[in-house]
C-alpha atoms as a PDB file:
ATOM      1  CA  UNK A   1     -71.510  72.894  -0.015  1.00  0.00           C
ATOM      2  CA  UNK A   2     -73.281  72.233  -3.099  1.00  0.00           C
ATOM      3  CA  UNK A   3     -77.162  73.730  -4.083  1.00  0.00           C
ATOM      4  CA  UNK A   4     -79.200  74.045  -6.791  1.00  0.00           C
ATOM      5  CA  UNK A   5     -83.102  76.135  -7.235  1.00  0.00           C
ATOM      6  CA  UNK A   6     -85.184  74.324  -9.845  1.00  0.00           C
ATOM      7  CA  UNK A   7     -82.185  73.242 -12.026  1.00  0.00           C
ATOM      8  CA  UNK A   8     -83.625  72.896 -15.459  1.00  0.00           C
ATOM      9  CA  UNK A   9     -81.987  71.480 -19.173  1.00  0.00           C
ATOM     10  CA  UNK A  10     -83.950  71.842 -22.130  1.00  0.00           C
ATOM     11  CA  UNK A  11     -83.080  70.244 -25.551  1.00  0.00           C
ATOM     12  CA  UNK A  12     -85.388  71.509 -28.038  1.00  0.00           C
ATOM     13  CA  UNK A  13     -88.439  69.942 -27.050  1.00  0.00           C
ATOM     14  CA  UNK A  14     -87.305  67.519 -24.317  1.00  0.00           C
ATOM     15  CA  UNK A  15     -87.096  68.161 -20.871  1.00  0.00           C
ATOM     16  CA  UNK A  16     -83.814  66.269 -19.802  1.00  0.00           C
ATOM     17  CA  UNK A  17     -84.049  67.862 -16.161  1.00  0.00           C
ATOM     18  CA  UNK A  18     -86.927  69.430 -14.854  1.00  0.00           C
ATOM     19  CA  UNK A  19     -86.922  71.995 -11.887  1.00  0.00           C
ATOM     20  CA  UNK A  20     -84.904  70.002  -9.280  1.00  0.00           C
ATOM     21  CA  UNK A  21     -83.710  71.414  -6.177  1.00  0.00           C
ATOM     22  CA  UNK A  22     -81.606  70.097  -3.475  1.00  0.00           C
ATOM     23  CA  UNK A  23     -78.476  70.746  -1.070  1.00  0.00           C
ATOM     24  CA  UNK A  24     -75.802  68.937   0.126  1.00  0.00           C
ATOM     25  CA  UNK A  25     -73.447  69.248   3.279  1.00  0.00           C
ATOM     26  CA  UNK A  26     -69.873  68.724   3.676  1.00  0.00           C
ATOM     27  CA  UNK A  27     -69.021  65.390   4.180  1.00  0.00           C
ATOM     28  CA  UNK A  28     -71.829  63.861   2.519  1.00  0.00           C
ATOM     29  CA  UNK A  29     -71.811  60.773   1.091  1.00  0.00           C
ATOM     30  CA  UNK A  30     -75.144  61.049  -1.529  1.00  0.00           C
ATOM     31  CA  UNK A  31     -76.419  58.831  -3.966  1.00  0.00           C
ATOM     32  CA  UNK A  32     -78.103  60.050  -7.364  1.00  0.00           C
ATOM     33  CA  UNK A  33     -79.757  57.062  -8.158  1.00  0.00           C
ATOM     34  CA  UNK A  34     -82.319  56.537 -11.328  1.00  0.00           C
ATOM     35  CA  UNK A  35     -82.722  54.188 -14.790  1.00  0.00           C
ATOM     36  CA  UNK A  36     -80.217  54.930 -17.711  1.00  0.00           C
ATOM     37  CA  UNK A  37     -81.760  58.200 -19.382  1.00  0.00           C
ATOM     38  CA  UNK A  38     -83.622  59.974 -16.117  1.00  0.00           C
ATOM     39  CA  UNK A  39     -81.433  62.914 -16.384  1.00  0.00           C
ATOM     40  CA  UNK A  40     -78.672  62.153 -13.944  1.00  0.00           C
ATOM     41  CA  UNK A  41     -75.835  62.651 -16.124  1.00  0.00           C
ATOM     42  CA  UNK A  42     -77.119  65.504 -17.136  1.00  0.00           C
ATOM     43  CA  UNK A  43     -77.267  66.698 -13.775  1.00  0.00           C
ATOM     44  CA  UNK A  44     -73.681  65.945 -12.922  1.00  0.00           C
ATOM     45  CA  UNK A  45     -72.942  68.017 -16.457  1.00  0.00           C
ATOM     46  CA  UNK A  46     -74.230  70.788 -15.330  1.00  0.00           C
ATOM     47  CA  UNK A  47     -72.677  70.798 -11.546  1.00  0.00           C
ATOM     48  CA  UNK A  48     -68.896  70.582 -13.201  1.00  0.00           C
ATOM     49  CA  UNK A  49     -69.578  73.402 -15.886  1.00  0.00           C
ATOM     50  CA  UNK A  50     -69.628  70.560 -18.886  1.00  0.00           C
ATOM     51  CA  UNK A  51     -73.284  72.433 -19.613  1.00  0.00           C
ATOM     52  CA  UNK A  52     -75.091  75.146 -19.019  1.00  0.00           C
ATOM     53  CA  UNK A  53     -78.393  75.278 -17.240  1.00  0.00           C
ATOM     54  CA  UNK A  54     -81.829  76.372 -19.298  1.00  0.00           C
ATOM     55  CA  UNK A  55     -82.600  77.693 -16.619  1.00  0.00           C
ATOM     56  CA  UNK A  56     -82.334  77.084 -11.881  1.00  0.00           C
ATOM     57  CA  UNK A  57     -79.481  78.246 -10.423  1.00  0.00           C
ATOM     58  CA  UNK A  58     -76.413  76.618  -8.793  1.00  0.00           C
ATOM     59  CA  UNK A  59     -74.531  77.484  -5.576  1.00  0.00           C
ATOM     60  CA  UNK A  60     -71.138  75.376  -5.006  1.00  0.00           C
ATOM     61  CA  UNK A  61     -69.091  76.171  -1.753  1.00  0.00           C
ATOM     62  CA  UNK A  62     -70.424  79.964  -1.817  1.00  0.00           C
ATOM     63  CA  UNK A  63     -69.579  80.415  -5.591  1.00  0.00           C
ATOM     64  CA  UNK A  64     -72.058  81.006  -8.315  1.00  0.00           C
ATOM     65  CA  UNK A  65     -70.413  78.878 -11.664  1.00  0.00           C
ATOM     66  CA  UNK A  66     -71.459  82.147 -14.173  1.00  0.00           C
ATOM     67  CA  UNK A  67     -68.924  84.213 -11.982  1.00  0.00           C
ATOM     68  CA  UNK A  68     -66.280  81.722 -10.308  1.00  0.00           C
ATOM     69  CA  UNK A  69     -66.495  78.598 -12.913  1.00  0.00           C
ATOM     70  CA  UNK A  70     -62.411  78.605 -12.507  1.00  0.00           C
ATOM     71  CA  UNK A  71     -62.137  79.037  -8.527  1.00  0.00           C
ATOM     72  CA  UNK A  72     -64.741  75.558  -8.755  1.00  0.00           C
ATOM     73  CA  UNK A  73     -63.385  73.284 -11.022  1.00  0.00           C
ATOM     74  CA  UNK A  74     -60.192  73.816  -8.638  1.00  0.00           C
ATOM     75  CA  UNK A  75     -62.904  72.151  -5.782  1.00  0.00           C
ATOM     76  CA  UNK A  76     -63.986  69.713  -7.654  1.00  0.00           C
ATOM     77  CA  UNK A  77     -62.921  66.160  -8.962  1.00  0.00           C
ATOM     78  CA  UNK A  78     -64.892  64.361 -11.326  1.00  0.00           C
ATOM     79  CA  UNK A  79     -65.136  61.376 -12.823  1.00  0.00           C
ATOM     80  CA  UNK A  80     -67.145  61.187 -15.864  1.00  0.00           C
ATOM     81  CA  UNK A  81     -69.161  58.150 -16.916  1.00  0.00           C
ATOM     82  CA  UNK A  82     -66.697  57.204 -19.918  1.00  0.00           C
ATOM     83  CA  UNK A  83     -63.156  58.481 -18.761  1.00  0.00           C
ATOM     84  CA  UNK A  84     -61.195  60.443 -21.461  1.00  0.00           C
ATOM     85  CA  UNK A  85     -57.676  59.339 -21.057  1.00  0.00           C
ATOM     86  CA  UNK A  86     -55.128  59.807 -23.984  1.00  0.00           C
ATOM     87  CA  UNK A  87     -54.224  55.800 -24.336  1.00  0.00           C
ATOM     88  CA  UNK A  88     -50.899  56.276 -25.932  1.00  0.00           C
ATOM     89  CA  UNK A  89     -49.552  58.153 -22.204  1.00  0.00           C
ATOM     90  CA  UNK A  90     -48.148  55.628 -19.427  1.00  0.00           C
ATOM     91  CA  UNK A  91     -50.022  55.620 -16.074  1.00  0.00           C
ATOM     92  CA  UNK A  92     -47.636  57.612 -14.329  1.00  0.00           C
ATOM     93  CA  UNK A  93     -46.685  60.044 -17.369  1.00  0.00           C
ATOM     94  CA  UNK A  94     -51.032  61.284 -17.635  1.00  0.00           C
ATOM     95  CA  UNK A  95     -51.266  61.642 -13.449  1.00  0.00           C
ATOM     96  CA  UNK A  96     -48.433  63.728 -13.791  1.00  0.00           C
ATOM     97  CA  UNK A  97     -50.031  65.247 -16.607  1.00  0.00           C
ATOM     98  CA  UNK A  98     -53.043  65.808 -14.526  1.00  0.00           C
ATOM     99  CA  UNK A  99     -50.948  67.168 -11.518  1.00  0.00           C
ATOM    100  CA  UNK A 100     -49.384  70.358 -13.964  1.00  0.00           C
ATOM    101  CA  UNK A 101     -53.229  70.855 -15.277  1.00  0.00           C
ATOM    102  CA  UNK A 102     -54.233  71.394 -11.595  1.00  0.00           C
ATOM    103  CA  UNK A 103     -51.053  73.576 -10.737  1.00  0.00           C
ATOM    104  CA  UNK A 104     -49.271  71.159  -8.330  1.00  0.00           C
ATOM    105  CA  UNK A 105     -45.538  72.180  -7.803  1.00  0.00           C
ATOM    106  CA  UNK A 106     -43.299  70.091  -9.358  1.00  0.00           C
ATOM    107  CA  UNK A 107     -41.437  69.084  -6.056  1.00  0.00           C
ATOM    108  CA  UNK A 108     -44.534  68.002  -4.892  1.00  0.00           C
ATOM    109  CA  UNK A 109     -45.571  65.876  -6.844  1.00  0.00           C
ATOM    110  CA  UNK A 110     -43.766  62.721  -6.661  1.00  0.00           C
ATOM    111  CA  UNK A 111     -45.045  62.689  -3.633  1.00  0.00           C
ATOM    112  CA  UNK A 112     -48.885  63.414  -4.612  1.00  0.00           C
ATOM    113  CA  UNK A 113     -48.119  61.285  -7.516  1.00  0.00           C
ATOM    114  CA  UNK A 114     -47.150  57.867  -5.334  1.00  0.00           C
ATOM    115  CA  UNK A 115     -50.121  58.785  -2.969  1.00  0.00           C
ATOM    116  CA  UNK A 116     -52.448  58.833  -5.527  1.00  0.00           C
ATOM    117  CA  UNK A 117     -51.739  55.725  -7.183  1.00  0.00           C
ATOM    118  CA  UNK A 118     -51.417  53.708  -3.947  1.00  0.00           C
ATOM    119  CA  UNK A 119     -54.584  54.989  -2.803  1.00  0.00           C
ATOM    120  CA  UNK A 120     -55.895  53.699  -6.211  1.00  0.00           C
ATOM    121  CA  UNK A 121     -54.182  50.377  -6.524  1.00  0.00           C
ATOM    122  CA  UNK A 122     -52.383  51.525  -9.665  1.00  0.00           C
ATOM    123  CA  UNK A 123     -48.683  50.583  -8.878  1.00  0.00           C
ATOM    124  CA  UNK A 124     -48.053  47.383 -10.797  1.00  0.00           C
ATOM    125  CA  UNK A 125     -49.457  49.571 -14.041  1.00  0.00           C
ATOM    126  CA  UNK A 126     -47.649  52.397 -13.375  1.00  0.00           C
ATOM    127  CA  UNK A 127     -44.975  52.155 -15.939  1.00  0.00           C
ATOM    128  CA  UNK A 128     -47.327  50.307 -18.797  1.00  0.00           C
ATOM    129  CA  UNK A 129     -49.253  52.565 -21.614  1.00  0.00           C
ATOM    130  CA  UNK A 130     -52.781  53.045 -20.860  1.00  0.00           C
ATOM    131  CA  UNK A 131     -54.085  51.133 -24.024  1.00  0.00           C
ATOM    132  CA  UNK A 132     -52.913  47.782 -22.492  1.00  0.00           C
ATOM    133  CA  UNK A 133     -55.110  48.817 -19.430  1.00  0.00           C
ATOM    134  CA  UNK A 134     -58.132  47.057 -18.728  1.00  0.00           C
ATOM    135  CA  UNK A 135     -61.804  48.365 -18.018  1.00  0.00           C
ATOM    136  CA  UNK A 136     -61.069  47.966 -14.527  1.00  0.00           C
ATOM    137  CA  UNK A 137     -57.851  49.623 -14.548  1.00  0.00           C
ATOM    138  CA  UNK A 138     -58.999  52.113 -16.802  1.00  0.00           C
ATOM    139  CA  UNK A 139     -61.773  52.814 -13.876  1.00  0.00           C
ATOM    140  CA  UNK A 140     -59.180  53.034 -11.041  1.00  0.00           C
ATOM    141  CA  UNK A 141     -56.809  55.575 -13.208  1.00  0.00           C
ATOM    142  CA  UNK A 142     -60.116  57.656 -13.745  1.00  0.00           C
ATOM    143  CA  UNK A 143     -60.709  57.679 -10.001  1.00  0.00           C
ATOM    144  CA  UNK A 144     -56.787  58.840  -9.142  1.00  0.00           C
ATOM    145  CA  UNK A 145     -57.431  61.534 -11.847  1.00  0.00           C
ATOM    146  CA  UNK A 146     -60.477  62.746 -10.363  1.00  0.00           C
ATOM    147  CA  UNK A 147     -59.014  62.245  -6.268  1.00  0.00           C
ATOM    148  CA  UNK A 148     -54.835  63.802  -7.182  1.00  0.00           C
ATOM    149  CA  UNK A 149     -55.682  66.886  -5.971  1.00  0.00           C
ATOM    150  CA  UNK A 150     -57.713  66.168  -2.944  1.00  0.00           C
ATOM    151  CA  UNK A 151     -61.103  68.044  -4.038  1.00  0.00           C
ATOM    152  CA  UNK A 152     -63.154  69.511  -1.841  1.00  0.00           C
ATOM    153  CA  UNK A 153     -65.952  67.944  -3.599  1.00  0.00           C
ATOM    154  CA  UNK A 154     -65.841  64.166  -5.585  1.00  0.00           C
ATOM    155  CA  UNK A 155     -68.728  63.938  -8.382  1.00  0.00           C
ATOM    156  CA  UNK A 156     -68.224  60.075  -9.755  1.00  0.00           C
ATOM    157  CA  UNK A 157     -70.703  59.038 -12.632  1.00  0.00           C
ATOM    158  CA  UNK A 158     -70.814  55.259 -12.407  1.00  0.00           C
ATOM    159  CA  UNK A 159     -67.799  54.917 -10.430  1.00  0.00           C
ATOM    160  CA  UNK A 160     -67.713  51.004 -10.521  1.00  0.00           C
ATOM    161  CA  UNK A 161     -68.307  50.899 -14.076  1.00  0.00           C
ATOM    162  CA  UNK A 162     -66.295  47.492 -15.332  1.00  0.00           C
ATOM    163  CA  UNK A 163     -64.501  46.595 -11.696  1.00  0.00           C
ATOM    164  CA  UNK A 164     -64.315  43.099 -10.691  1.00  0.00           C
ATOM    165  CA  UNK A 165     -66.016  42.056  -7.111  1.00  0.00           C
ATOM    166  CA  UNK A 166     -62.223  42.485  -5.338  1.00  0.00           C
ATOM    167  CA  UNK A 167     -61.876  46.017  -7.300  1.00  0.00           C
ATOM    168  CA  UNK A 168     -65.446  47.203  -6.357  1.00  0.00           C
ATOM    169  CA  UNK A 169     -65.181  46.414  -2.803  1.00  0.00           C
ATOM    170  CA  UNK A 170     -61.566  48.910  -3.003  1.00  0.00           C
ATOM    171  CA  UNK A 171     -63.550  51.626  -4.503  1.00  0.00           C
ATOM    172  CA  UNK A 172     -65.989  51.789  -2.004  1.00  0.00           C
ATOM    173  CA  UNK A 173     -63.554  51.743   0.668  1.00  0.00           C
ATOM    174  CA  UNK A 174     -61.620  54.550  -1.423  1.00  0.00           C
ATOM    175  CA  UNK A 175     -64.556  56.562  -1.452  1.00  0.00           C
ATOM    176  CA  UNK A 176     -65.826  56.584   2.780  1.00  0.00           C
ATOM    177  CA  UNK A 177     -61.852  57.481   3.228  1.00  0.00           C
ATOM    178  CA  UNK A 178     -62.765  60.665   0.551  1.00  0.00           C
ATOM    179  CA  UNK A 179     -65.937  61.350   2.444  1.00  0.00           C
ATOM    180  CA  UNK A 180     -63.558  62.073   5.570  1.00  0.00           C
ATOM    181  CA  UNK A 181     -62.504  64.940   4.096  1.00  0.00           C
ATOM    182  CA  UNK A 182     -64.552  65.697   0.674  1.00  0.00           C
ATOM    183  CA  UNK A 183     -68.422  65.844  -0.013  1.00  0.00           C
ATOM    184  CA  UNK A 184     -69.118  63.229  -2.686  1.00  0.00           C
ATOM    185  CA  UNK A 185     -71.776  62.573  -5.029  1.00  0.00           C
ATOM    186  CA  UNK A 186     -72.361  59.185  -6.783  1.00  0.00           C
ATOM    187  CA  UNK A 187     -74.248  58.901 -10.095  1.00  0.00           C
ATOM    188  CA  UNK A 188     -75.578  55.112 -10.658  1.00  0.00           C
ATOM    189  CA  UNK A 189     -78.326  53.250 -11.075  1.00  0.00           C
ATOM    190  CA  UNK A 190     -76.491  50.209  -9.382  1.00  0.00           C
ATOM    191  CA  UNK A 191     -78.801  49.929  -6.130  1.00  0.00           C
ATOM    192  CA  UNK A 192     -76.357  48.105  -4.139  1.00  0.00           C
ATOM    193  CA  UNK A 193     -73.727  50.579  -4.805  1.00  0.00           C
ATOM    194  CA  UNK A 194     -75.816  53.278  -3.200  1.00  0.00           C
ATOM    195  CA  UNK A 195     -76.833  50.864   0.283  1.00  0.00           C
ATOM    196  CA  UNK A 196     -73.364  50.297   0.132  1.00  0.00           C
ATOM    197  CA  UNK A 197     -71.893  53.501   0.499  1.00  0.00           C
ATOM    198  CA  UNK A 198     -74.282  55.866   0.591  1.00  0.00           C
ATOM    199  CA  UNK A 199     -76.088  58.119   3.651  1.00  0.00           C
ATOM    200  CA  UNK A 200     -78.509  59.476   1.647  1.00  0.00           C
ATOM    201  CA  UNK A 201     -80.544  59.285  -1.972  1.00  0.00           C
ATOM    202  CA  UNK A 202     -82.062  61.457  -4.368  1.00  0.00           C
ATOM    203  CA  UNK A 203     -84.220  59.471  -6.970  1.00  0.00           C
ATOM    204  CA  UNK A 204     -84.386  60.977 -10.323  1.00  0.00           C
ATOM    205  CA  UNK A 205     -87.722  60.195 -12.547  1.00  0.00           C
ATOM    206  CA  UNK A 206     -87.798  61.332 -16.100  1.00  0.00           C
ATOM    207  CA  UNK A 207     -85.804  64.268 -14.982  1.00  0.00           C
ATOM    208  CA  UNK A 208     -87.774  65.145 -11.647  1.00  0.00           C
ATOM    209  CA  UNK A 209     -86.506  64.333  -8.164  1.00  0.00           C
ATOM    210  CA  UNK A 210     -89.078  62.048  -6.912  1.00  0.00           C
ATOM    211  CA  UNK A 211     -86.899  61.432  -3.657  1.00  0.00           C
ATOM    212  CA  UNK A 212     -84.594  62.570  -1.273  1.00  0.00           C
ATOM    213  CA  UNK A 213     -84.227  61.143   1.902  1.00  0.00           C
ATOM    214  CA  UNK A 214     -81.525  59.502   4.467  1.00  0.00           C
ATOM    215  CA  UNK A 215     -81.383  56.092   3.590  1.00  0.00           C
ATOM    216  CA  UNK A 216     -81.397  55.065   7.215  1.00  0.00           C
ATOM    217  CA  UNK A 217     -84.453  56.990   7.526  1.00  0.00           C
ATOM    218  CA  UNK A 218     -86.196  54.937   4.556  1.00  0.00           C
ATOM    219  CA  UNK A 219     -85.590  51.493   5.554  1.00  0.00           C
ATOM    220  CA  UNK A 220     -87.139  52.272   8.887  1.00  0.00           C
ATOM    221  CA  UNK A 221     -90.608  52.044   7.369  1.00  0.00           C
ATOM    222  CA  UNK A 222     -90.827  48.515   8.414  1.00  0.00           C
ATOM    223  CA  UNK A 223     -94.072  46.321   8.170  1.00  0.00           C
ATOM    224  CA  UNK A 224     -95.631  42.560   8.494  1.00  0.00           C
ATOM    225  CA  UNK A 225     -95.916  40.257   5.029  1.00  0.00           C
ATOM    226  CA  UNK A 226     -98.966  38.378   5.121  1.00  0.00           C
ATOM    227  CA  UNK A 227    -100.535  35.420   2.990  1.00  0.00           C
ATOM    228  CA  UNK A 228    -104.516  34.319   3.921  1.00  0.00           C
ATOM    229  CA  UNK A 229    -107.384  33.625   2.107  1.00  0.00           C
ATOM    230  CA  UNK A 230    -109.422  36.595   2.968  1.00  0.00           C
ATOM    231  CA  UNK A 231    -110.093  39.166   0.716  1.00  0.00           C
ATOM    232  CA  UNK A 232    -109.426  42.903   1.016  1.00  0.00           C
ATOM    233  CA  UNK A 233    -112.688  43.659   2.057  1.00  0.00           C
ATOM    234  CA  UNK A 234    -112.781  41.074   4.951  1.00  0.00           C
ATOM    235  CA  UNK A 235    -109.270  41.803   5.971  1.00  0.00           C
ATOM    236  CA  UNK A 236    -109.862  45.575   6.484  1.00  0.00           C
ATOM    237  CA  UNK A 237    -112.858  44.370   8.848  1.00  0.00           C
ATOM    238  CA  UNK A 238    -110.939  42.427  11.004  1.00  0.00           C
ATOM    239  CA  UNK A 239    -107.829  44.198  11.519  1.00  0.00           C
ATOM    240  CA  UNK A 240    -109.439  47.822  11.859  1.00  0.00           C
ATOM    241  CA  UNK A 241    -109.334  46.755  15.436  1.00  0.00           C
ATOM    242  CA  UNK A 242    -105.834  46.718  15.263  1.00  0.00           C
ATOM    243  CA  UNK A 243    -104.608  50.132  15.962  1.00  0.00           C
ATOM    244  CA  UNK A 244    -101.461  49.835  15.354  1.00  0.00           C
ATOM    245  CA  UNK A 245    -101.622  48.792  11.457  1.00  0.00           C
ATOM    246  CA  UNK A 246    -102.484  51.894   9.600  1.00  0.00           C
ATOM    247  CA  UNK A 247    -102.342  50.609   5.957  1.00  0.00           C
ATOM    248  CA  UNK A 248    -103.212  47.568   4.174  1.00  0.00           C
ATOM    249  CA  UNK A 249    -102.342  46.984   0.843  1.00  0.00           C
ATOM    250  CA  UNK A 250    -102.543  43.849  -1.820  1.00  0.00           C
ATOM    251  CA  UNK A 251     -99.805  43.225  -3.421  1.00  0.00           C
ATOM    252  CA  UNK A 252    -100.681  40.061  -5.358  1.00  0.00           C
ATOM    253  CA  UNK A 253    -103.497  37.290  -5.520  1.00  0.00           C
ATOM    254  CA  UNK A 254    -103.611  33.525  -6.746  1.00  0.00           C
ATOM    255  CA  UNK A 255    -104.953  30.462  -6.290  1.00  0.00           C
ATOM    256  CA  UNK A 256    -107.077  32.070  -3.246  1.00  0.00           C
ATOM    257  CA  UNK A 257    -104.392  33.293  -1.146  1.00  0.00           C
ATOM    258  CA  UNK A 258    -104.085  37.057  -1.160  1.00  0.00           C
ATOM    259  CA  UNK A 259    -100.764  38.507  -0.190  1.00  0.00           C
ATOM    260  CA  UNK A 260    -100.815  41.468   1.464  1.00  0.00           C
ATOM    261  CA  UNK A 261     -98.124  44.225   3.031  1.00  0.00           C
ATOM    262  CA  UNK A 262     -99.308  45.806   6.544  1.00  0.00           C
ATOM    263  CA  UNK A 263     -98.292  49.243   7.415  1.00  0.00           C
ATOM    264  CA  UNK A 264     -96.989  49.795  10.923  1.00  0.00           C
ATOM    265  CA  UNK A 265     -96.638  52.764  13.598  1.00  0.00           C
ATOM    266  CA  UNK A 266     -93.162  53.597  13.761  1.00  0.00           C
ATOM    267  CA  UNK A 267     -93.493  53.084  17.909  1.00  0.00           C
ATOM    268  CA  UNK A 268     -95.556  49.541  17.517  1.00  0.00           C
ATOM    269  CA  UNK A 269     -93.815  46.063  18.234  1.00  0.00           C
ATOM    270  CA  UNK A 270     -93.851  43.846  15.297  1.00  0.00           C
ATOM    271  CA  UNK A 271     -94.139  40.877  17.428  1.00  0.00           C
ATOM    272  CA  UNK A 272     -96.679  41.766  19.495  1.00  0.00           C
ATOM    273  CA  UNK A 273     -98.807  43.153  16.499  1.00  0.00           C
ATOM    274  CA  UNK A 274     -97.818  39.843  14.607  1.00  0.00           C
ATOM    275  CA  UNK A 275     -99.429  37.952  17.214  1.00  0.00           C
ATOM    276  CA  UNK A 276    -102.599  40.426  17.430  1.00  0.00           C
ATOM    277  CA  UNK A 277    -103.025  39.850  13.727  1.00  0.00           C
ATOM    278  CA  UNK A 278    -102.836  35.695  14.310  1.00  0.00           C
ATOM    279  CA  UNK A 279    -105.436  36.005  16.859  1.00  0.00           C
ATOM    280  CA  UNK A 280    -107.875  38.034  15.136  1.00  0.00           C
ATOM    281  CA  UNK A 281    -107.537  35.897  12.129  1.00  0.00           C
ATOM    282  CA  UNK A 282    -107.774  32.557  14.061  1.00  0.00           C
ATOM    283  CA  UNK A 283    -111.065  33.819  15.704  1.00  0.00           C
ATOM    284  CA  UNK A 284    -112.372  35.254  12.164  1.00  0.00           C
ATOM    285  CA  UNK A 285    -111.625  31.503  11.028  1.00  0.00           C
ATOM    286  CA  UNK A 286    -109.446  32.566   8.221  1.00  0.00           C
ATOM    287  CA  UNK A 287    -106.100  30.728   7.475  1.00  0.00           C
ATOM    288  CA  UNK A 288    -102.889  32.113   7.266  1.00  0.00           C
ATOM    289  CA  UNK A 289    -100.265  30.816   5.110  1.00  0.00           C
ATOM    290  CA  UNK A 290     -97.489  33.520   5.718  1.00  0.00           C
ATOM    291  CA  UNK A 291     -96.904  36.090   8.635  1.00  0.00           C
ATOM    292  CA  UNK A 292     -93.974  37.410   8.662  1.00  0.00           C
ATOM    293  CA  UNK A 293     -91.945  41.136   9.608  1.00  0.00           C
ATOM    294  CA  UNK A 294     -90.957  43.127   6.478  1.00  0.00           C
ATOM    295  CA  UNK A 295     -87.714  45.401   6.194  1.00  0.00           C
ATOM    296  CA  UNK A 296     -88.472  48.122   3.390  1.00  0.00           C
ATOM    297  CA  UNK A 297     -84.812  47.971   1.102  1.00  0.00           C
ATOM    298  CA  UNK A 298     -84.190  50.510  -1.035  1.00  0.00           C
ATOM    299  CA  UNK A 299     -84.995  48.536  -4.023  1.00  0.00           C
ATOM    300  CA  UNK A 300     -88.269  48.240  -2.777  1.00  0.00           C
ATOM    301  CA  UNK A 301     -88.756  51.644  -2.492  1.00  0.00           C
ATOM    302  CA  UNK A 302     -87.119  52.247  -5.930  1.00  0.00           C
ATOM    303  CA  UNK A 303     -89.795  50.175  -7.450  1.00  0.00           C
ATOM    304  CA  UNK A 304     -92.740  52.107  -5.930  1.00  0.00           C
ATOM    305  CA  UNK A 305     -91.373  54.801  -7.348  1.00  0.00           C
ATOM    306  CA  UNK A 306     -90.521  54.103 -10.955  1.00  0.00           C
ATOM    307  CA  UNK A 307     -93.780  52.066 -10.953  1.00  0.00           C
ATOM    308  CA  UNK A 308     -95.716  55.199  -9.766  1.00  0.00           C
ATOM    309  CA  UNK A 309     -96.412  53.955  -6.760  1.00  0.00           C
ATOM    310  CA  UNK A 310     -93.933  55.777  -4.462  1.00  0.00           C
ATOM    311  CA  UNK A 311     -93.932  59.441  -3.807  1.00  0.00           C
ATOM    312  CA  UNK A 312     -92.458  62.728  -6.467  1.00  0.00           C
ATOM    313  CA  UNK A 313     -91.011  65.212  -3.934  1.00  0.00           C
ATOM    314  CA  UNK A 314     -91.241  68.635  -5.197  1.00  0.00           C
END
């Protein structure tokens, strides 16, 4: 549905986005996930025609955007970060507005038009001007913009921007009912919105992709937490026994207890190799102050990687 080959935006002497590939399938639910500045927007710029690339190439549903810009922009709906909306419109008088830019009939669209704004929870505002809208409301008319025409493909850039908790909860279930039927792509650099919603992640770094993986897939590197008051030295003597732990790794000291994070086999039992590590440790005459199983989340893995720790895919 959607590719790009080492998509690259230069601005003088900056390097906003820096060779980064990927594809996505239809019905994909993905997450472009980095800090404010590490190129996503200007990713999702470049995917909706907004800029050109230096330099990569782009492949949406079979069409290159140099030759068939028109034919995609029909595809797509997109939310951009800061919604342009002319404020002096009511609700209903801009979707309609919307609905003649994207060539809907005009018996259709009353019903498109009432779809639309239920879907988006836009009914009580209907009638009102959009300057008396909130952020939040603002948000939601954005989002009905961007879903009117039922797109083949949904970009959002920081699609909860401003919602309340009640209002963000909505979106998200907005959005899996879109996935049904459209691939969508979420800018943010809200963690919890992506392990909310999303199946999958690609991490931008200072405009590289330094990850893309199913999310699933990532918090299944599980491990064991412990606190003793061995050193790293002594603890890689003791455990090498242990088979099944194939990394050890300190992740802070004080006071004389050293906190470490094991690495497990994907096939060993935590439990069992919980109580291997206890016995070993017991017979070493070492203490232990905390053993404990260890999910990976993805803000864990989020911090490796902006703190150089995790892994740059190419």
């Amino acid at each position: 549905m959607i590719s790009t080959d080492s998509l690259t935006r230069v601005y003088d002497d900056f390097i906003a986005v820096d060779k980064v590939s990927f594809t996505i399938g239809k019905g994909e639910i993905v997450g472009l996930l980095g800090h404010n500045g590490a190129g996503k927007t200007t990713i999702i710029k470049m995917l909706t025609g907004f800029l050109e690339p230096s330099s990569g190439t782009i492949n949406i549903a079979g069409l290159d955007p140099e030759e068939s810009m028109t034919e995609i922009h029909k595809k797509i709906g997109y939310l951009p970060e800061n919604c342009p909306v002319y404020p002096e419109m009511r609700v209903i008088e801009y979707l309609d507005y919307v609905a003649d830019l994207h060539g809907i009939a005009a018996e259709k669209r009353p019903a498109v038009l009432a779809r639309t704004i239920g879907r988006t929870g836009l009914a009580e505002k209907a009638l009102q001007p959009i300057s008396t809208l909130s952020r939040g409301y603002r948000q939601r008319l954005g989002v009905a913009q961007a879903i009117l025409h039922d797109p083949e493909i949904l970009i959002l850039d920081e699609p909860t921007n401003g919602l309340d908790p009640t209002q963000i909860m909505h979106m998200r279930q907005l959005i899996r009912e879109m996935a049904g039927r459209a691939t969508v792509i979420i800018s943010t650099h809200i963690l919890q919105e992506v392990q909310a919603i999303c199946s999958r992640v690609i991490i931008i770094k200072n405009g590289r992709k330094a990850l893309d993986a199913d999310i699933e897939e990532l918090q299944r590197g599980e491990g064991l937490r412990l606190a003793t008051d061995a050193d790293q030295n002594i603890l890689d003597t003791v455990l090498q026994k242990i088979t099944d732990i194939t990394g050890i790794r300190e992740v802070d000291s004080a006071d004389d207890i050293h906190r470490y994070e094991l690495t497990i086999t994907d096939t060993g039992d935590h439990y069992r190799i919980a109580a291997d590590v206890a016995e070993v440790l017991a017979t070493a005459g070492l203490k232990i102050f905390e053993l404990r199983r260890q999910q990976r989340t993805l803000e864990t893995i989020f911090g490796e990687i902006t703190t150089g720790k995790g892994r740059m895919d190419s």
